[in-house]
C-alpha atoms as a PDB file:
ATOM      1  CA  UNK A   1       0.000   0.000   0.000  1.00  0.00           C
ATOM      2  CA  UNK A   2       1.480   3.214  -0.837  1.00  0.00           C
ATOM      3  CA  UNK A   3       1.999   6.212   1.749  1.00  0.00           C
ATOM      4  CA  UNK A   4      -0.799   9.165   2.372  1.00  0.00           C
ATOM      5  CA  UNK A   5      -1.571  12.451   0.418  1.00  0.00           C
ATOM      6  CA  UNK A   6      -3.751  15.183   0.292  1.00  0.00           C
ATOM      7  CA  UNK A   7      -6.216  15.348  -2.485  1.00  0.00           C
ATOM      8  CA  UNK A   8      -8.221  18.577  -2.763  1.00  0.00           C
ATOM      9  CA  UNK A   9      -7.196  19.340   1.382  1.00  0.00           C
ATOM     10  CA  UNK A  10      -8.477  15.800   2.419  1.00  0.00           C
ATOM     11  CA  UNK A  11      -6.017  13.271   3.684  1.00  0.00           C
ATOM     12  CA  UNK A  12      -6.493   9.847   1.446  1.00  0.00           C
ATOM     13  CA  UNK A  13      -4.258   6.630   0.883  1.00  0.00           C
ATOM     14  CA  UNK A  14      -3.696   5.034  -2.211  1.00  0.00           C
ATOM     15  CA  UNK A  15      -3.567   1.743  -2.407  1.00  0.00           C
ATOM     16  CA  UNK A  16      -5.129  -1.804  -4.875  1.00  0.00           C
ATOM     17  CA  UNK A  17      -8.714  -2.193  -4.905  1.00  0.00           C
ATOM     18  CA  UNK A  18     -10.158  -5.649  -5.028  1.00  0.00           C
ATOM     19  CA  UNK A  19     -10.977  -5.426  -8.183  1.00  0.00           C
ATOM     20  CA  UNK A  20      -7.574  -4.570  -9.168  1.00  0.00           C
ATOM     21  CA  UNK A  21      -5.990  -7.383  -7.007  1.00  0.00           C
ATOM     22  CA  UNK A  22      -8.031 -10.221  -8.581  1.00  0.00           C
ATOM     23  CA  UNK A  23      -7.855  -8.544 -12.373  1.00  0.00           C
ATOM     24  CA  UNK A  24      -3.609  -9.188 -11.216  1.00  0.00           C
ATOM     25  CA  UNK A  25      -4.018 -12.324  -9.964  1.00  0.00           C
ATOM     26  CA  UNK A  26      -5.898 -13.693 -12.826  1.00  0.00           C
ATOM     27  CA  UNK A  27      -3.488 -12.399 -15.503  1.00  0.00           C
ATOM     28  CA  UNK A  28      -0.409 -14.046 -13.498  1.00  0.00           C
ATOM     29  CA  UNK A  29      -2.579 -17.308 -13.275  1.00  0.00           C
ATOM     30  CA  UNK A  30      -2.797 -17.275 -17.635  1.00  0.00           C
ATOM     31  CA  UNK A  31       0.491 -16.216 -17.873  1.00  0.00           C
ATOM     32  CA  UNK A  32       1.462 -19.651 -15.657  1.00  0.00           C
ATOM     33  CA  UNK A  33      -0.725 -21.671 -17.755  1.00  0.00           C
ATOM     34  CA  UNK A  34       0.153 -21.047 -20.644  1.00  0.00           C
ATOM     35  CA  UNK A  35       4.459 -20.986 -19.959  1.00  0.00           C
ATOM     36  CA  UNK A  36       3.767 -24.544 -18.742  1.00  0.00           C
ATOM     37  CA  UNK A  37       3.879 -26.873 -21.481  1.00  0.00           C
ATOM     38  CA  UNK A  38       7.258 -24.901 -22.236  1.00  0.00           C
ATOM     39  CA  UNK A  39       9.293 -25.448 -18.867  1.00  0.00           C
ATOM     40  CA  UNK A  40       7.700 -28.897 -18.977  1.00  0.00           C
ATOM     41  CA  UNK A  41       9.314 -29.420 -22.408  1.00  0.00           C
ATOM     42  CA  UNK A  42      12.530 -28.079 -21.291  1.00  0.00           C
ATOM     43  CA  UNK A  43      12.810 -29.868 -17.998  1.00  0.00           C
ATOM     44  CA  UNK A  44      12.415 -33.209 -20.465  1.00  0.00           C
ATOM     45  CA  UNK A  45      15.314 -32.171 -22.393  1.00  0.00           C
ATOM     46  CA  UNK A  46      17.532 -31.314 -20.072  1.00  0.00           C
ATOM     47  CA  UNK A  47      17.106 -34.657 -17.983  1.00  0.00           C
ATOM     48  CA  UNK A  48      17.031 -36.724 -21.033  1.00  0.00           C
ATOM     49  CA  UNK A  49      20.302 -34.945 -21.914  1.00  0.00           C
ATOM     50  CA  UNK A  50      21.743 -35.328 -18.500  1.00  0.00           C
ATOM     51  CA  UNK A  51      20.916 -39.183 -18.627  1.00  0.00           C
ATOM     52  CA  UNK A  52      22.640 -39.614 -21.597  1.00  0.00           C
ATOM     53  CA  UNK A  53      25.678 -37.747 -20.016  1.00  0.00           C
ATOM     54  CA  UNK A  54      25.773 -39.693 -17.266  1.00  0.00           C
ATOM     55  CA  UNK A  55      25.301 -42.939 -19.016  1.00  0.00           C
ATOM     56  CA  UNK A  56      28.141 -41.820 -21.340  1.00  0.00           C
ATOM     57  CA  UNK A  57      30.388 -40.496 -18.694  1.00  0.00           C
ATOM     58  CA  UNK A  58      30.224 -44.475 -16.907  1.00  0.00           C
ATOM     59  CA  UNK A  59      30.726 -45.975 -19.946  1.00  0.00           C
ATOM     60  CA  UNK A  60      34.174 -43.557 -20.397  1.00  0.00           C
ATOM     61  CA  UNK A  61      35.034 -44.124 -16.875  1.00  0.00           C
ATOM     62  CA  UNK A  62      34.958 -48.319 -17.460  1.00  0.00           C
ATOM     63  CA  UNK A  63      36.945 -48.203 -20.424  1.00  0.00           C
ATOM     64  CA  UNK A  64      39.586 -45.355 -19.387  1.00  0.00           C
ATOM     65  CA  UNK A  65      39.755 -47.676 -15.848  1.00  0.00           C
ATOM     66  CA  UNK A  66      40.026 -50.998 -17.523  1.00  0.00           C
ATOM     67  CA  UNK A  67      43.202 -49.697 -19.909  1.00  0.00           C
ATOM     68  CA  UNK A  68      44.703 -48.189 -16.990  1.00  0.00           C
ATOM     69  CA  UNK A  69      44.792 -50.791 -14.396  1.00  0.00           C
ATOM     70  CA  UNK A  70      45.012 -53.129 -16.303  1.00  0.00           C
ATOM     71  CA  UNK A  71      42.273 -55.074 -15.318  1.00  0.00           C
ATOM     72  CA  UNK A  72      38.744 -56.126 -16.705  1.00  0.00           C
ATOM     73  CA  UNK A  73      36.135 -53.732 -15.526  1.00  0.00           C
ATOM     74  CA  UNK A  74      32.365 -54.406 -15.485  1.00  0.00           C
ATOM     75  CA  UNK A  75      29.176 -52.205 -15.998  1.00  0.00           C
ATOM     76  CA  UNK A  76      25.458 -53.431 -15.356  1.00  0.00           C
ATOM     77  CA  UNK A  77      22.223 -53.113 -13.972  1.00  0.00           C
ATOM     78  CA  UNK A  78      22.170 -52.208  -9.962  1.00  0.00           C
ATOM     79  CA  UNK A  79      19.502 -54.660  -8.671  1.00  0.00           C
ATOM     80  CA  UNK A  80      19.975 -55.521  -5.056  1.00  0.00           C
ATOM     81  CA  UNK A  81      22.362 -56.353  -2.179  1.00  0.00           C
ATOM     82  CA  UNK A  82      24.053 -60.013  -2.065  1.00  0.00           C
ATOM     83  CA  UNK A  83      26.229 -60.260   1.203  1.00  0.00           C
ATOM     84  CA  UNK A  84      26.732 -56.871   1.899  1.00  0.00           C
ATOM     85  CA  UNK A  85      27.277 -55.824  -1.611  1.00  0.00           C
ATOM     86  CA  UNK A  86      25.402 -54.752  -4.672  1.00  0.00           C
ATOM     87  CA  UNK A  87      25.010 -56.737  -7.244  1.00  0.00           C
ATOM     88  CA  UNK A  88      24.411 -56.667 -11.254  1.00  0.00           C
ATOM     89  CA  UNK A  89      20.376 -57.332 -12.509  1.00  0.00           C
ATOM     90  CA  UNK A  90      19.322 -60.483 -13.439  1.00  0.00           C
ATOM     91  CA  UNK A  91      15.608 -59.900 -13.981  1.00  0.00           C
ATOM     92  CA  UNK A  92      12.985 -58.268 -15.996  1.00  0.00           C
ATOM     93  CA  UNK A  93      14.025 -56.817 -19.024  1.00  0.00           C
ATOM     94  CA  UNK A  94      17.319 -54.264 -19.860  1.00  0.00           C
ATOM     95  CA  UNK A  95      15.477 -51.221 -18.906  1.00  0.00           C
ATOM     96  CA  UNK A  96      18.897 -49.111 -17.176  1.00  0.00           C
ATOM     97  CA  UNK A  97      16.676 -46.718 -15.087  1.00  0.00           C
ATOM     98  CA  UNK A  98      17.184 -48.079 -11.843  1.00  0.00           C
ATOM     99  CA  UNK A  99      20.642 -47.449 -12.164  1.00  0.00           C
ATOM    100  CA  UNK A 100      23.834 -49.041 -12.360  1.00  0.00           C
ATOM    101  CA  UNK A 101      27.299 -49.679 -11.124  1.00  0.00           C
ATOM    102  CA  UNK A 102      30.482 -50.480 -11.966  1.00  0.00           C
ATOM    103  CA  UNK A 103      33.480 -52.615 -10.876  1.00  0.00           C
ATOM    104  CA  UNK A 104      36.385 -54.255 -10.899  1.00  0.00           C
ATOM    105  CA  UNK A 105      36.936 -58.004 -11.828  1.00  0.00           C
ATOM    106  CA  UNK A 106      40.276 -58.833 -12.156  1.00  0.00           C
ATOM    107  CA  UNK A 107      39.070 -62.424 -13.040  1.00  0.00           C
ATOM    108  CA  UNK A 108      37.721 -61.229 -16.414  1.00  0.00           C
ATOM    109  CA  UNK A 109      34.696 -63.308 -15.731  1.00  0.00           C
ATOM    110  CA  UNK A 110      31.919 -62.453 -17.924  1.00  0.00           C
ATOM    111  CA  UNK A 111      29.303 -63.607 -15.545  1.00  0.00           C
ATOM    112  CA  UNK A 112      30.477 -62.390 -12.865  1.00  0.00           C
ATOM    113  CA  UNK A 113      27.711 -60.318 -11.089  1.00  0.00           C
ATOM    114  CA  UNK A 114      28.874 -59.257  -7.244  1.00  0.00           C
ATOM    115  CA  UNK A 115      32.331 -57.619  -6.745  1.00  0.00           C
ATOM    116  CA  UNK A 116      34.935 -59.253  -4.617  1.00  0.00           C
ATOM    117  CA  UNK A 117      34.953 -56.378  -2.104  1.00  0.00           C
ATOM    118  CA  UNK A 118      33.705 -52.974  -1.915  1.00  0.00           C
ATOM    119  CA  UNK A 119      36.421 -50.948  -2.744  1.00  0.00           C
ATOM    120  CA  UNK A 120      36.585 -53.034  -6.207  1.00  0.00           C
ATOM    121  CA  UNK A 121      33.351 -50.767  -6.915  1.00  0.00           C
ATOM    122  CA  UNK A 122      34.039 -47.810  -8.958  1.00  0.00           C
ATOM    123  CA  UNK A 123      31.009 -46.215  -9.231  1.00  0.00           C
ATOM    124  CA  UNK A 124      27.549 -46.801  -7.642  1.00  0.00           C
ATOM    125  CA  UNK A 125      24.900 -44.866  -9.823  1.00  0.00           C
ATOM    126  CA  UNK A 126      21.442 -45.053  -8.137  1.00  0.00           C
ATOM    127  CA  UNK A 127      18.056 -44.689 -10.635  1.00  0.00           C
ATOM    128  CA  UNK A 128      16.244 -41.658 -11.678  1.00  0.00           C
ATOM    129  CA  UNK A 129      12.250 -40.791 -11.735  1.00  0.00           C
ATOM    130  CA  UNK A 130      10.492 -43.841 -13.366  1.00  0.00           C
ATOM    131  CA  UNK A 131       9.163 -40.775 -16.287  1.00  0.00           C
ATOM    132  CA  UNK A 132      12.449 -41.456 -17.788  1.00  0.00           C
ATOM    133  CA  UNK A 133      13.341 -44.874 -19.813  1.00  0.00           C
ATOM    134  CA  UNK A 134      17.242 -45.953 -20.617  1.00  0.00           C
ATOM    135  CA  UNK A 135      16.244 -49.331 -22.454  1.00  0.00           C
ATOM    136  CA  UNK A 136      18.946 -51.878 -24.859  1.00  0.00           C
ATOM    137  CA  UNK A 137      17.509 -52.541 -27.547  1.00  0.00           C
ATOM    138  CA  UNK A 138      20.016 -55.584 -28.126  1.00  0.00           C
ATOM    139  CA  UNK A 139      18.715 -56.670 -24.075  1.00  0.00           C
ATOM    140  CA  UNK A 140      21.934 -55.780 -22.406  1.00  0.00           C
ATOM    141  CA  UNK A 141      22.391 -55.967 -18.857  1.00  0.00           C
ATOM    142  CA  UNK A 142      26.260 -56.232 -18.608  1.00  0.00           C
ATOM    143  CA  UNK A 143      29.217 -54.446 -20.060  1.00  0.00           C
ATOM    144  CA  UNK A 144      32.448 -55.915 -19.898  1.00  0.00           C
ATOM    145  CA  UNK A 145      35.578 -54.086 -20.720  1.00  0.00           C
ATOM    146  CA  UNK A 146      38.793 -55.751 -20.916  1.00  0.00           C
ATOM    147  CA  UNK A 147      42.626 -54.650 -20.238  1.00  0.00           C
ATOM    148  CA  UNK A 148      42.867 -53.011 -23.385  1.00  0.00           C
ATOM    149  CA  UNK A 149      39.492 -51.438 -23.383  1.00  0.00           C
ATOM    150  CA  UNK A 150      37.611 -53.761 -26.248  1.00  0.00           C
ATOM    151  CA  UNK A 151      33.693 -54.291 -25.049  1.00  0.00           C
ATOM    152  CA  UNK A 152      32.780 -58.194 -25.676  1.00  0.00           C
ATOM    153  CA  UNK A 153      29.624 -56.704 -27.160  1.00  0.00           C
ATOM    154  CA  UNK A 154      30.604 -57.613 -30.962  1.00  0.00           C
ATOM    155  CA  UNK A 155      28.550 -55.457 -32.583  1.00  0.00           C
ATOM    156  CA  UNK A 156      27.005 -51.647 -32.097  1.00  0.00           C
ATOM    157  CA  UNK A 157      24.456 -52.000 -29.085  1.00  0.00           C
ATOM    158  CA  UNK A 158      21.616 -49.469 -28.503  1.00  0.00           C
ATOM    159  CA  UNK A 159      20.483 -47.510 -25.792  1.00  0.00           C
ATOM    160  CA  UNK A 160      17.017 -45.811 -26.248  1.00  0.00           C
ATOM    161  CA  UNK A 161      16.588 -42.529 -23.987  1.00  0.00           C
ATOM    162  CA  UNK A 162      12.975 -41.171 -23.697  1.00  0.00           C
ATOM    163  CA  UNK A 163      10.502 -39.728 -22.080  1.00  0.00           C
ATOM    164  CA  UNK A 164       8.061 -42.673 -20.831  1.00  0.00           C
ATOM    165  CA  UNK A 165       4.492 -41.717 -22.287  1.00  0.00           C
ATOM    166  CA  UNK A 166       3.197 -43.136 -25.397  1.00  0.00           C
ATOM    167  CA  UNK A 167       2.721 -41.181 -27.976  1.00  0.00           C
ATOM    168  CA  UNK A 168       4.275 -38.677 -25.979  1.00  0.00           C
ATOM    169  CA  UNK A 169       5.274 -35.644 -28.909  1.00  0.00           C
ATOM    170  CA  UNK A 170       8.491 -35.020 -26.764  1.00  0.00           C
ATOM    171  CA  UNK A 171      10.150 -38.559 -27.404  1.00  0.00           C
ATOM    172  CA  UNK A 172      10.269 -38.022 -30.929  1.00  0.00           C
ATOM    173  CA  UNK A 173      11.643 -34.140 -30.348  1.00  0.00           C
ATOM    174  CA  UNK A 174      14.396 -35.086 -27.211  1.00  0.00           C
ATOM    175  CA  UNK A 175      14.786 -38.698 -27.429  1.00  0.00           C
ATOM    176  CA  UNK A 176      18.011 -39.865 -27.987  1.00  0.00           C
ATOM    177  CA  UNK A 177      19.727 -42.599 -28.886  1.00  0.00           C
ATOM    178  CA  UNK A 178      23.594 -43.903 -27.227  1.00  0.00           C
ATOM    179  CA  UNK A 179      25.660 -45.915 -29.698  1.00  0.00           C
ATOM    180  CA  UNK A 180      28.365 -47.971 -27.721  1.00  0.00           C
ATOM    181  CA  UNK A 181      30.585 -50.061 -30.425  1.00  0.00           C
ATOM    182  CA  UNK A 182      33.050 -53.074 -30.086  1.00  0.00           C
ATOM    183  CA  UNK A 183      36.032 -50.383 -29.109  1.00  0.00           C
ATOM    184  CA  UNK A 184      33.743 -49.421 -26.239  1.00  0.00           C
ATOM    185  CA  UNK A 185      33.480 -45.920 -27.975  1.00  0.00           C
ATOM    186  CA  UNK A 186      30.365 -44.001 -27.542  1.00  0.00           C
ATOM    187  CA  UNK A 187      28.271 -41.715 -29.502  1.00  0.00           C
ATOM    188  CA  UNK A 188      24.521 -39.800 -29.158  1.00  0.00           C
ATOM    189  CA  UNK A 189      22.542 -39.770 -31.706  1.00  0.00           C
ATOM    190  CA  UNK A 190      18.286 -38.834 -32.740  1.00  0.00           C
ATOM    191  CA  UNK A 191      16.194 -40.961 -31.188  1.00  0.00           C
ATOM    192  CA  UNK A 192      14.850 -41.405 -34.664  1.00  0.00           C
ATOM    193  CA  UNK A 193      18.430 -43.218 -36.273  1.00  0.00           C
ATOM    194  CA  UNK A 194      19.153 -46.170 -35.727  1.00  0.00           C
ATOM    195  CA  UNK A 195      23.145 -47.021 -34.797  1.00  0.00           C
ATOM    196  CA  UNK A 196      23.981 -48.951 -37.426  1.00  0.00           C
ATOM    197  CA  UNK A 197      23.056 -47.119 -40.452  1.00  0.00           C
ATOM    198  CA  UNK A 198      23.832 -43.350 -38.643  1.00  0.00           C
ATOM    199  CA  UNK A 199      27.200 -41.863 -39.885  1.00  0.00           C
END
């Protein structure tokens, strides 16, 4: 409310009439609306984006840690806790949105599923808001990496990033596709590519 004045010698304060105040409130309340779809649409692209990051920065981290140590590294689906210590996925299909981990084996064993000890885990990543879907398309679960950083998987495998609604307009604008290749080399692309026709 704004201070006093005088107004033909009478002493009056100026302030918002009712009127005014819902007239205000109602304006801010279309403005709101109507900005919504838009921050929606650019939350969705910023997480999708930031998924993919993530997923790509693991991927790095495996291969970069398996050619420096030495030693086989190995990348799957978090599921649960076996003796004290996580352990890789084994159910349901390759959907990576719980999360996943990564870790040492020094036995190069493929099927290996539980590290040896804790500090053989590398990193821990724990899932994101079940909006979001990381799926292999090829059903992976497991990445292994050996000493000199080759993935077993033989051939280009594909991870579909979107925004879990059917028919959802947003999947087709901010989906993306990761391309992770024998060399264990990784690449984004449109969700509307496919890997292994993309150059």
């Amino acid at each position: 409310m704004r201070g006093p004045y005088f107004l033909a010698g009478h002493f009056r304060y100026a302030g918002f009439t009712l009127v005014e105040l819902l007239l205000t409130v109602f304006i801010l309340s279309l403005c709101l609306l109507l900005a919504a779809p838009a921050l929606q649409e650019f939350f969705v692209k910023i997480k999708l984006r930031r998924i993919a990051d993530d997923f790509a920065q693991t991927v790095f981290k495996a291969r970069n840690t398996a050619v420096g140590k030495n030693v086989c590294t190995t990348m799957c689906i978090s599921s649960s806790v076996d003796k004290d210590l996580p352990a890789c996925g084994s159910k349901g299909d390759a959907d990576w949105q719980p999360g996943w981990m990564l870790f040492l084996n020094p036995s190069c064993d493929a099927n290996k599923n539980t590290p040896d000890a804790l500090q053989d885990i590398i990193e821990l990543r724990m899932g994101w808001s079940e909006e979001y879907y990381l799926q292999s398309q090829s059903g992976v679960k497991k990445i292994n990496f050996n000493a000199r950083g080759g993935n077993a998987i033989a051939n280009a495998s594909e991870f579909d990033i979107y925004y879990r609604s059917a028919g959802n307009a947003l999947n087709d604008k901010y989906g993306l596709n990761i391309c992770l290749d024998a060399l264990g080399r990784v690449r984004t692309i449109p969700s509307s590519r496919s890997c292994n026709n993309y150059k």
